[in-house]
Protein backbone atom coordinates (compact mmCIF):
# COMPACT_ATOMS: atom_id res chain seq x y z
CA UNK A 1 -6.00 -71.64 -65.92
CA UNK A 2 -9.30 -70.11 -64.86
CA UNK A 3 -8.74 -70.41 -61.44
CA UNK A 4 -5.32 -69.25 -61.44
CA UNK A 5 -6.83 -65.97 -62.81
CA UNK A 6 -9.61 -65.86 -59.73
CA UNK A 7 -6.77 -66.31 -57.34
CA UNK A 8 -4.58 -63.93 -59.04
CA UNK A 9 -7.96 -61.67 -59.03
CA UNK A 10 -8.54 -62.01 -55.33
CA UNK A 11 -5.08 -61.72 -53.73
CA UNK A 12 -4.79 -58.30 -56.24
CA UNK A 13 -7.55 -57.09 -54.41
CA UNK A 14 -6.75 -57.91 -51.05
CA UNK A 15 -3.76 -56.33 -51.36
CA UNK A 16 -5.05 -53.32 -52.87
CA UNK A 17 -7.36 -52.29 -50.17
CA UNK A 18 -4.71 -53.08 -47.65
CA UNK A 19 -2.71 -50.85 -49.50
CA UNK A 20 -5.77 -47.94 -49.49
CA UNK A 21 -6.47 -48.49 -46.09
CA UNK A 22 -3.31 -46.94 -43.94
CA UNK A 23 -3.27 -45.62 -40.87
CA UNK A 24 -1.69 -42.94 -39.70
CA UNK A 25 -1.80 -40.28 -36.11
CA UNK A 26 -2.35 -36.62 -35.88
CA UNK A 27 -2.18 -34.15 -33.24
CA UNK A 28 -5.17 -31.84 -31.65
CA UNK A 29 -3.12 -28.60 -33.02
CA UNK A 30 -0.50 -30.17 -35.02
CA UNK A 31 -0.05 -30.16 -38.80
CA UNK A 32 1.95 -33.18 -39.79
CA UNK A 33 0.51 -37.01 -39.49
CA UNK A 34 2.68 -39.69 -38.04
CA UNK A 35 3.67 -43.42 -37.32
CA UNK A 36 1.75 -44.91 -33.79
CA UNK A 37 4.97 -44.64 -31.98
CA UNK A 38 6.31 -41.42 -32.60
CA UNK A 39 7.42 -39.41 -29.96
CA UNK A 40 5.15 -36.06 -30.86
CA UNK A 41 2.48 -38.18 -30.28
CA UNK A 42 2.91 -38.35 -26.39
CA UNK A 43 -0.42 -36.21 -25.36
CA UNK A 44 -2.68 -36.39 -28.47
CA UNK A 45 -3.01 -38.97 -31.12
CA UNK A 46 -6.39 -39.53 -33.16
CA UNK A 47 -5.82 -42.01 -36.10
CA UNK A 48 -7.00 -41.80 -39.71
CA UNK A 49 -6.29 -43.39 -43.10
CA UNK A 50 -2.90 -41.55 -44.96
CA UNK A 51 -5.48 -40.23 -47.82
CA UNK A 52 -7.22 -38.70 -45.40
CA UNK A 53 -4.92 -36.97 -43.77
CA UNK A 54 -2.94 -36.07 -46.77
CA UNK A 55 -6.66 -34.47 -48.19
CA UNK A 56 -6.95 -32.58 -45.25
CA UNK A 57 -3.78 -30.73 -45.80
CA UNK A 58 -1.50 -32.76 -43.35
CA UNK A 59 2.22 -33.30 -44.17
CA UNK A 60 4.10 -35.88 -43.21
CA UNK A 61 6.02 -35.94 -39.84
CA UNK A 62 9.93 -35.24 -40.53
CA UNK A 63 11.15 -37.38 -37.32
CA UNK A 64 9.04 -40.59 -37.85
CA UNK A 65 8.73 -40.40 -41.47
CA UNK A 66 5.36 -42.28 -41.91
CA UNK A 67 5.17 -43.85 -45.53
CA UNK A 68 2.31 -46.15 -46.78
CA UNK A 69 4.56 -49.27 -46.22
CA UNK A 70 5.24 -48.17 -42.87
CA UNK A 71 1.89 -47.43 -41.27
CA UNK A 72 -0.17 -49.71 -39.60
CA UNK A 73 -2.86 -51.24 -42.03
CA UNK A 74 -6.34 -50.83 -40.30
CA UNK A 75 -8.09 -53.92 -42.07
CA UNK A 76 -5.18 -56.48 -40.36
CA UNK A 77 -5.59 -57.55 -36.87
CA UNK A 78 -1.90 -58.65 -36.33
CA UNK A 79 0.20 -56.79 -33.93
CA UNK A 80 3.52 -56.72 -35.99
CA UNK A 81 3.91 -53.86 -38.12
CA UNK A 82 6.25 -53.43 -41.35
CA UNK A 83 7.97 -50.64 -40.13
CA UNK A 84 11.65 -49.30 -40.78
CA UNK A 85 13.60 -50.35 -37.38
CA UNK A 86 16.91 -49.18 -38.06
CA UNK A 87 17.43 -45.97 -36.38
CA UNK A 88 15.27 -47.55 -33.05
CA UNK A 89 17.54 -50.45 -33.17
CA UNK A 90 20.76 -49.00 -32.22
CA UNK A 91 19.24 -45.91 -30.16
CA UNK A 92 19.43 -46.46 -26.18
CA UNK A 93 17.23 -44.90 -23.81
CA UNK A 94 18.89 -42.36 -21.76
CA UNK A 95 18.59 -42.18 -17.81
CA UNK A 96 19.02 -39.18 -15.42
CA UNK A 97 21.99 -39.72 -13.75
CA UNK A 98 23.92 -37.30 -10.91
CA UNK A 99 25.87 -34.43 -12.47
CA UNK A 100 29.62 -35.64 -11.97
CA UNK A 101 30.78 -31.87 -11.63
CA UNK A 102 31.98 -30.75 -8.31
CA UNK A 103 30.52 -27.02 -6.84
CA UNK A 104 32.82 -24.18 -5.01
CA UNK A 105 32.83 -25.45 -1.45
CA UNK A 106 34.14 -29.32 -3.36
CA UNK A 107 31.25 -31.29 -2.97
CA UNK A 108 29.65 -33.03 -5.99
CA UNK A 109 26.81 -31.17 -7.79
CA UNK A 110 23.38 -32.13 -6.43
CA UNK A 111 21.60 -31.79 -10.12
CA UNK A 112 20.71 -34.90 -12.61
CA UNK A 113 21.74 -34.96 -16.37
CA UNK A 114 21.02 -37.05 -19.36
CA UNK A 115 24.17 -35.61 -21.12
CA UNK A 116 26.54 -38.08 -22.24
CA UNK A 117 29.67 -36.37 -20.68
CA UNK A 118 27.71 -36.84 -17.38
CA UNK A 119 27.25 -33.17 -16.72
CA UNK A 120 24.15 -30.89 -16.03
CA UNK A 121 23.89 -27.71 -17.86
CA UNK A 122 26.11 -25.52 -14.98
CA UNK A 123 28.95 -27.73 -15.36
C-alpha cells in the first residue's frame, strides 16, 4: 500500500510540472502568444513557458488558439505534440494557378490566382 502511494506521489508530480512547464511563441512586436506552427509566426518566433507569457501581458492568439494541452511541453523530448488537428486535417494547401479569364483582344489572362473560381482579382 505504501508503495502504491510513492508511485501515485511521483507520477502526480511528473505530471504536474509537465503541466507548469508549456511552451508557447511570441512575436518581436506582436501581442498575442501562439502554438509552434502558427502561421503569424512566419518571421519571428521566440518561445517561452504560457505563465510567462500570460504575466507579461500576452493574450492568446485567436487563429491558433494555444491552450495548455495544446502547447508543446518543454521538459519532453518527443516530437509528437497533443495538439487539436481538426481544422489542419481537412484544409488543403492552395497553389497559384493561371487566371482562367480571357482579356479584350481574346487571349487568356497572363496573371496567377489562388481563388477557388480560378480567377485573379481583374476577372
Amino acid at each position: 500500500m505504501r508503495a502504491l502511494k510513492i508511485v501515485l506521489f511521483v507520477l502526480t508530480l511528473t505530471f504536474s510540472i509537465n503541466v507548469s512547464s508549456q511552451a508557447v511563441y511570441v512575436t518581436k512586436t506582436g501581442a498575442k502568444y501562439h502554438k509552434g506552427n502558427c502561421r503569424y509566426l512566419k518571421y519571428s518566433k521566440k518561445e517561452m513557458t504560457l505563465e510567462k507569457a500570460k504575466s507579461r501581458g500576452y493574450t492568446k492568439c485567436l487563429v491558433c488558439k494555444p491552450t495548455a494541452n495544446n502547447s508543446k511541453k518543454e521538459t519532453t523530448t518527443s516530437t509528437s505534440l497533443t495538439s487539436d488537428n481538426k481544422g489542419s486535417a481537412s484544409r488543403k494547401k492552395t497553389t497559384a494557378t493561371q487566371c482562367t479569364g480571357k482579356t479584350k483582344s481574346g487571349s487568356r489572362c497572363k496573371r496567377k490566382t489562388k481563388s477557388a473560381n480560378g480567377r485573379c482579382y481583374q476577372h
